[in-house]
Protein backbone atom coordinates (compact mmCIF):
# COMPACT_ATOMS: atom_id res chain seq x y z
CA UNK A 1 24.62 -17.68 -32.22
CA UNK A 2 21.15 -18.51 -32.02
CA UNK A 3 18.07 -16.28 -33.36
CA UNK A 4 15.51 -15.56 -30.88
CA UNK A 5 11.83 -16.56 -32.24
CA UNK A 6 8.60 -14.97 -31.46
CA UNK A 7 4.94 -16.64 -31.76
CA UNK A 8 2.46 -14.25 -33.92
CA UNK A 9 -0.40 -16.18 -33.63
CA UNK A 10 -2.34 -18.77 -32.09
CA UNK A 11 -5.00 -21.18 -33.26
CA UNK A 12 -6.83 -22.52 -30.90
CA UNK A 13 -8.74 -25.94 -31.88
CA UNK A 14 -11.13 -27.86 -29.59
CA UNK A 15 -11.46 -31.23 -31.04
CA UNK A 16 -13.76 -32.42 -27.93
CA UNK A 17 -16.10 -29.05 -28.83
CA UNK A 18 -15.41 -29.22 -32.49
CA UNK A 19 -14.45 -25.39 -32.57
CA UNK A 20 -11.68 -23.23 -33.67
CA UNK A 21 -10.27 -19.88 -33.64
CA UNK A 22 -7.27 -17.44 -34.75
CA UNK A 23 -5.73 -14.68 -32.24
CA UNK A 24 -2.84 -12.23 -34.11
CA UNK A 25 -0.70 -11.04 -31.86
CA UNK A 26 1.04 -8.52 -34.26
CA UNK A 27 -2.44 -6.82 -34.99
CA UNK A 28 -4.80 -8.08 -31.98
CA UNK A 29 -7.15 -9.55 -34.42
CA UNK A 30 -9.24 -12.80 -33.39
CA UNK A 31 -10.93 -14.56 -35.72
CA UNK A 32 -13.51 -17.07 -35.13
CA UNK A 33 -14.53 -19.40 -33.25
CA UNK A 34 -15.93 -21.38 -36.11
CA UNK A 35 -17.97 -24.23 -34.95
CA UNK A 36 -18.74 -27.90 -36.50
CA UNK A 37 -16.52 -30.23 -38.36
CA UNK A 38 -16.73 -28.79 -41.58
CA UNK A 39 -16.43 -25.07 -40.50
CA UNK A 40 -13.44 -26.25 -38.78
CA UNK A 41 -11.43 -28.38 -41.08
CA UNK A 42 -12.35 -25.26 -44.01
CA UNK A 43 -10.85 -22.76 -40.99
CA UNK A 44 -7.91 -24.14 -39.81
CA UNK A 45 -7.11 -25.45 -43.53
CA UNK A 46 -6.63 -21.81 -44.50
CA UNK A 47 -6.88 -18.85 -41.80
CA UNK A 48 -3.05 -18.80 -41.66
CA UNK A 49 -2.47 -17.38 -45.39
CA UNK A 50 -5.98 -15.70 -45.03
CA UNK A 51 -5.09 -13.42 -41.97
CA UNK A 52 -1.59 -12.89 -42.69
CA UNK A 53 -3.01 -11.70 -46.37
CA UNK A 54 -4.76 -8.88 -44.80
CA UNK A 55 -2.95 -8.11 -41.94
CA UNK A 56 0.71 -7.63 -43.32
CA UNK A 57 -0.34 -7.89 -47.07
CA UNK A 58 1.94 -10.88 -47.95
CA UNK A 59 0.63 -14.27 -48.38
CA UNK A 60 2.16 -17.83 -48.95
C-alpha cells in the first residue's frame, strides 16, 4: 500500500529575475518576493523552517 502525499508549499524562484517567494497552502500565507541575489540565497536558505516555525509551531 502506498501513502498518498500532499504539497504544503511552494517556493517559487526566478533565477532569470533574481526573485523568490513562499506560498503555504495549509495557512494561505505568501511570503515574499524577495528580490536580488543576496535577498534570495538568505530566503530560500531558510523560509522553509522559518514559516513552518510560525505557522504550525514546529521547526526542523
Amino acid at each position: 500500500m502506498t501513502t498518498a502525499l500532499a504539497v504544503t508549499a511552494v517556493l517559487h524562484v526566478d533565477l532569470e529575475g533574481v526573485r523568490a517567494r513562499y506560498e503555504c497552502f495549509t495557512c494561505g500565507t505568501k511570503e515574499g518576493p524577495v528580490f536580488g541575489n543576496e535577498d534570495v540565497r538568505a530566503f530560500t536558505a531558510t523560509i522553509r523552517n522559518d514559516h513552518r516555525a510560525r505557522c504550525t509551531g514546529e521547526s526542523r
